[in-house]
C-alpha atoms as a PDB file:
ATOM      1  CA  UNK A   1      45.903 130.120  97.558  1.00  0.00           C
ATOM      2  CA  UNK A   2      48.290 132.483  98.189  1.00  0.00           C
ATOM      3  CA  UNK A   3      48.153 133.582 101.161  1.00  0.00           C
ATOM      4  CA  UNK A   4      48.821 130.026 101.893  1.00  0.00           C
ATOM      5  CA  UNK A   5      52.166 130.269 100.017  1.00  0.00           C
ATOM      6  CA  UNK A   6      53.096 133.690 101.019  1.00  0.00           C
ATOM      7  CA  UNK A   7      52.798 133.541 105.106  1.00  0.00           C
ATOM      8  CA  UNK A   8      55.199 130.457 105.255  1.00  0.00           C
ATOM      9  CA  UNK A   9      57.555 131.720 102.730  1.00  0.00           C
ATOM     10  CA  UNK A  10      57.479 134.988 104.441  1.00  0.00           C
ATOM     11  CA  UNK A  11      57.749 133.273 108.305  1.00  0.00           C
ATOM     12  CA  UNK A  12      61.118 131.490 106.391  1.00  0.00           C
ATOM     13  CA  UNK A  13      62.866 134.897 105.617  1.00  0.00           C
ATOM     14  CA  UNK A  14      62.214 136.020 108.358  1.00  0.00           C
ATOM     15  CA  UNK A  15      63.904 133.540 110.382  1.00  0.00           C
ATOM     16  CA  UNK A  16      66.422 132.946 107.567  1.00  0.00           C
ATOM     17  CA  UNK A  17      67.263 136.893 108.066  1.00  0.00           C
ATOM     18  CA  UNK A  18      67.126 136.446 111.798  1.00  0.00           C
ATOM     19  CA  UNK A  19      70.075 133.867 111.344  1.00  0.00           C
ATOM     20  CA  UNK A  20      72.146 136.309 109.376  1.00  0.00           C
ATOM     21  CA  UNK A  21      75.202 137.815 111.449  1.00  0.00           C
ATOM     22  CA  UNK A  22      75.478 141.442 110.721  1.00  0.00           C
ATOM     23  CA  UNK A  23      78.694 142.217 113.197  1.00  0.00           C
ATOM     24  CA  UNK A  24      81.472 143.637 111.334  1.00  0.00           C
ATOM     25  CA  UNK A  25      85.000 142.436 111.766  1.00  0.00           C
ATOM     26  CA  UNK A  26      87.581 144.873 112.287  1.00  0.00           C
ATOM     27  CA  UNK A  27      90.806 145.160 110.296  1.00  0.00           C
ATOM     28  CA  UNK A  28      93.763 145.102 112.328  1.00  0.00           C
ATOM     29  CA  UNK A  29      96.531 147.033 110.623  1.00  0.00           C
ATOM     30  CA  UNK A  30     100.219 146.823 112.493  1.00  0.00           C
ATOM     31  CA  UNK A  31     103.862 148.903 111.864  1.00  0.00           C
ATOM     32  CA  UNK A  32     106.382 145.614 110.562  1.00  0.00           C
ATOM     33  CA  UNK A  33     109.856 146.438 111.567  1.00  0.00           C
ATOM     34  CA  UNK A  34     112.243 147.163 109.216  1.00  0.00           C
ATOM     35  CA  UNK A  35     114.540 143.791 109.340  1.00  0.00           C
ATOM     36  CA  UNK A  36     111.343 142.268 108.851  1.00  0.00           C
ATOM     37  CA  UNK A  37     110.833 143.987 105.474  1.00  0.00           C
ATOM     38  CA  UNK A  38     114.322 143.694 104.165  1.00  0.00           C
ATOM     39  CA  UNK A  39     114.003 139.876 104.930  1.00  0.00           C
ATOM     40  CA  UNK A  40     111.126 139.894 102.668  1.00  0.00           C
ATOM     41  CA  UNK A  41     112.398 141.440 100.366  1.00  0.00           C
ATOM     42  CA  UNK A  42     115.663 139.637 100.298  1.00  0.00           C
ATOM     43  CA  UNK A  43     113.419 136.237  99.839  1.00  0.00           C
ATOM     44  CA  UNK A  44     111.338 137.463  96.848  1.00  0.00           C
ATOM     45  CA  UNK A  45     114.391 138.622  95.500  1.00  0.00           C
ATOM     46  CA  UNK A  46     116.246 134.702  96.319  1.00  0.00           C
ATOM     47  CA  UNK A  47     113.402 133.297  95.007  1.00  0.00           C
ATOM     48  CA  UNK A  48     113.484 135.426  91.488  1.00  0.00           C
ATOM     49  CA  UNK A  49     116.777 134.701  91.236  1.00  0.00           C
ATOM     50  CA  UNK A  50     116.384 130.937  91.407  1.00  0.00           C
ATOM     51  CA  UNK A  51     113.724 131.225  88.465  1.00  0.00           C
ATOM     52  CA  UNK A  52     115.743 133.115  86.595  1.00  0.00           C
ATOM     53  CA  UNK A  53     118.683 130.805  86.823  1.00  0.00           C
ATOM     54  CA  UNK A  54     115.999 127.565  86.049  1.00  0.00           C
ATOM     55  CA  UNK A  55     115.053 129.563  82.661  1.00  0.00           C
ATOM     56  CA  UNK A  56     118.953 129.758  81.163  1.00  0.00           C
ATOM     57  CA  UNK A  57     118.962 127.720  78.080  1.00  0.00           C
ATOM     58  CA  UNK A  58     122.057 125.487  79.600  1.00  0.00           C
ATOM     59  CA  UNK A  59     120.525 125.273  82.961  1.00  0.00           C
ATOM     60  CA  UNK A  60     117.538 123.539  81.282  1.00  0.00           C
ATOM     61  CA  UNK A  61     119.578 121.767  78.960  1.00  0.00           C
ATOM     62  CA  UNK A  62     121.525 119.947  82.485  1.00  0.00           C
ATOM     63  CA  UNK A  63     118.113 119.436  83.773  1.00  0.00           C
ATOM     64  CA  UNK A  64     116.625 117.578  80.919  1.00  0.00           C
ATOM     65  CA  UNK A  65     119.797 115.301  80.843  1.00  0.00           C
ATOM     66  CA  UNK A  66     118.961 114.064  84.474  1.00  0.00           C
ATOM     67  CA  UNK A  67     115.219 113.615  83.059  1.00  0.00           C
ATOM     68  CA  UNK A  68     113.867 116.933  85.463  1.00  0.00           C
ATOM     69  CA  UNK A  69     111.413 118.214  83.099  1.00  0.00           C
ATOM     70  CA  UNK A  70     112.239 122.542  83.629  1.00  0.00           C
ATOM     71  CA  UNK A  71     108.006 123.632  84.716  1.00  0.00           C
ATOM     72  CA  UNK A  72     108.469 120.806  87.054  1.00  0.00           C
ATOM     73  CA  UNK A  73     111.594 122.586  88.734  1.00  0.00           C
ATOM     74  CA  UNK A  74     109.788 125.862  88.647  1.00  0.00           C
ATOM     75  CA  UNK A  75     106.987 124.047  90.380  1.00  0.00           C
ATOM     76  CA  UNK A  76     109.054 122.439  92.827  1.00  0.00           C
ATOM     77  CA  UNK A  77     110.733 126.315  93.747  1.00  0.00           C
ATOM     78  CA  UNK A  78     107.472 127.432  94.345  1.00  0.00           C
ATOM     79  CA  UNK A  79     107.052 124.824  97.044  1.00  0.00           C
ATOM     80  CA  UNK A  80     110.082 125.474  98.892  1.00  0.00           C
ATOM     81  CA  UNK A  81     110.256 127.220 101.915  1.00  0.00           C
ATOM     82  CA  UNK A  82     111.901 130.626 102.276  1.00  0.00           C
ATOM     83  CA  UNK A  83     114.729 128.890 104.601  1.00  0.00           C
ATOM     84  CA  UNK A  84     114.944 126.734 101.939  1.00  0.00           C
ATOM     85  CA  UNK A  85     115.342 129.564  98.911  1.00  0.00           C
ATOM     86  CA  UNK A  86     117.877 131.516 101.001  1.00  0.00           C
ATOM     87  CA  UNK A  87     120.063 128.009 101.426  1.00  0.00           C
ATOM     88  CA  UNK A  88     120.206 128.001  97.367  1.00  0.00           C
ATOM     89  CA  UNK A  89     120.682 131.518  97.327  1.00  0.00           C
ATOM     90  CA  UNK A  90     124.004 131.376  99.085  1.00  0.00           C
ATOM     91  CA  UNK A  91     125.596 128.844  98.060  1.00  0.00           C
ATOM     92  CA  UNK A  92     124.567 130.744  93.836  1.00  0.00           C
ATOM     93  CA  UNK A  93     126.092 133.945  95.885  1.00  0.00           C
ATOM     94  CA  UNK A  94     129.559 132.001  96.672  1.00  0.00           C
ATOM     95  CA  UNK A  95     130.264 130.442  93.846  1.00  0.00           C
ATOM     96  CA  UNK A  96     133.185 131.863  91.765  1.00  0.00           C
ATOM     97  CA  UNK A  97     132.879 135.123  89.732  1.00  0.00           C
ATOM     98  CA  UNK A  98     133.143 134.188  86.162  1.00  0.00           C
ATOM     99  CA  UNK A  99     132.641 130.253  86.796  1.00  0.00           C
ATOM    100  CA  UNK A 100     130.751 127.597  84.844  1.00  0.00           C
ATOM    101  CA  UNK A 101     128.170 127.001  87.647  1.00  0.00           C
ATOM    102  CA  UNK A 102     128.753 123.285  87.295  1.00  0.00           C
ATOM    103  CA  UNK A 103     128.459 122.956  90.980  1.00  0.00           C
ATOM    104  CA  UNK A 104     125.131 125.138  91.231  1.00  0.00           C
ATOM    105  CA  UNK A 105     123.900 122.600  88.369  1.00  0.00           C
ATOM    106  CA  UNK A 106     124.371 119.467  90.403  1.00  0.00           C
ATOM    107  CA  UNK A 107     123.495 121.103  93.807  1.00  0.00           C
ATOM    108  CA  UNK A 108     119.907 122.231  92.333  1.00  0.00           C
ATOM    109  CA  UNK A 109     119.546 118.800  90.469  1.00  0.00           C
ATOM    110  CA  UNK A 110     120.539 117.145  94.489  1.00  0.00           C
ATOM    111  CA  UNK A 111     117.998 119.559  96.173  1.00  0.00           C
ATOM    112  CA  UNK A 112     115.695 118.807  93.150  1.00  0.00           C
ATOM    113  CA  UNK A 113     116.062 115.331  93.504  1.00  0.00           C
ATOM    114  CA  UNK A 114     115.616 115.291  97.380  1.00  0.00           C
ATOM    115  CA  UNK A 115     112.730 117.181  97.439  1.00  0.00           C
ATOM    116  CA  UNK A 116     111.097 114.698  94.859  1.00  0.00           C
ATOM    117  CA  UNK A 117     112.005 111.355  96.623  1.00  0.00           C
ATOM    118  CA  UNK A 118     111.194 113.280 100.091  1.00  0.00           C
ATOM    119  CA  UNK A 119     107.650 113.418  98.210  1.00  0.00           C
ATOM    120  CA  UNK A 120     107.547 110.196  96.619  1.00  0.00           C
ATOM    121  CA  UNK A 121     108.173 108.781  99.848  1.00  0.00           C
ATOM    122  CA  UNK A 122     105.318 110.499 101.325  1.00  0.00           C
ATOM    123  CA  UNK A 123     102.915 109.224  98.679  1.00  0.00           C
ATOM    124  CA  UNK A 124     102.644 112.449  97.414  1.00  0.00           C
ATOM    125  CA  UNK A 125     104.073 111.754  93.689  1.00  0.00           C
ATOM    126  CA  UNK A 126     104.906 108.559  92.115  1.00  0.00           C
ATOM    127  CA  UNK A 127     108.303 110.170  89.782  1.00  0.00           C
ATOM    128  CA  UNK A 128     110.830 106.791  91.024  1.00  0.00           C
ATOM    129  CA  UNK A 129     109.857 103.691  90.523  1.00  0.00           C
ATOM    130  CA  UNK A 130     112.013 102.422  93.132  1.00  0.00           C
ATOM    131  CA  UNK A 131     110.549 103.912  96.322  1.00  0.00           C
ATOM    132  CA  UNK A 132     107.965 101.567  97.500  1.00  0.00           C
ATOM    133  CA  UNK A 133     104.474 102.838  98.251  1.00  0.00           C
ATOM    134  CA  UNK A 134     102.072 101.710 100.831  1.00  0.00           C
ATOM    135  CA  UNK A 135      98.863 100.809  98.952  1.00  0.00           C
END
């Protein structure tokens, strides 16, 4: 009885181990050029200082008033695209030392609330009732 087990089972592995790919892949390690590791750089940096601007107290504060819940906006950074963070970046580097940041309030509410129509419109939320969605 089992021998009659064992020389399928065993006929199996063998072809099961036959299957197996053994080839190794290769890791391909390349030099990055120097602008290219600045621009990095400069985006993690863009991107930390966007987070850091969506956790002041009164940032959150203008946020909630527009009804942007503030892990929502920290979500939605996340998901922007590095051209995207260095836009936001600029425009927080040219406003006015000393200023109230008013303007960098509305502008990330605008981009906020572009970004979440842009995906209510694709189907991908449902935040506004008024966009209509194809059911």
């Amino acid at each position: 009885m089992q021998r009659r087990l064992m020389k399928p089972i065993t006929f199996f592995l063998i072809f099961s181990f036959l299957l197996l790919d053994f080839s190794v892949q290769k890791a391909k390690a390349d030099m990055i050029d120097t602008g290219t590791a600045i621009a990095m750089t400069r985006q993690n940096d863009a991107r930390a200082r966007i987070v850091n601007f969506l956790d002041r107290q009164d940032v959150q504060l203008a946020m909630e008033q527009q009804g942007i819940a503030a892990e929502e906006a920290r979500m939605r950074v996340a998901s922007l695209t590095d051209e995207e963070v260095m836009q936001v970046s600029r425009v927080m580097d040219q406003l006015p030392a000393g200023g109230d940041g008013v303007g960098v309030v509305i502008g990330a509410a605008v981009l906020i609330f572009v970004i979440l129509l842009l995906t209510d419109i694709a189907g991908l939320t449902h935040v506004f009732s008024f966009v209509n969605h194809r059911r």
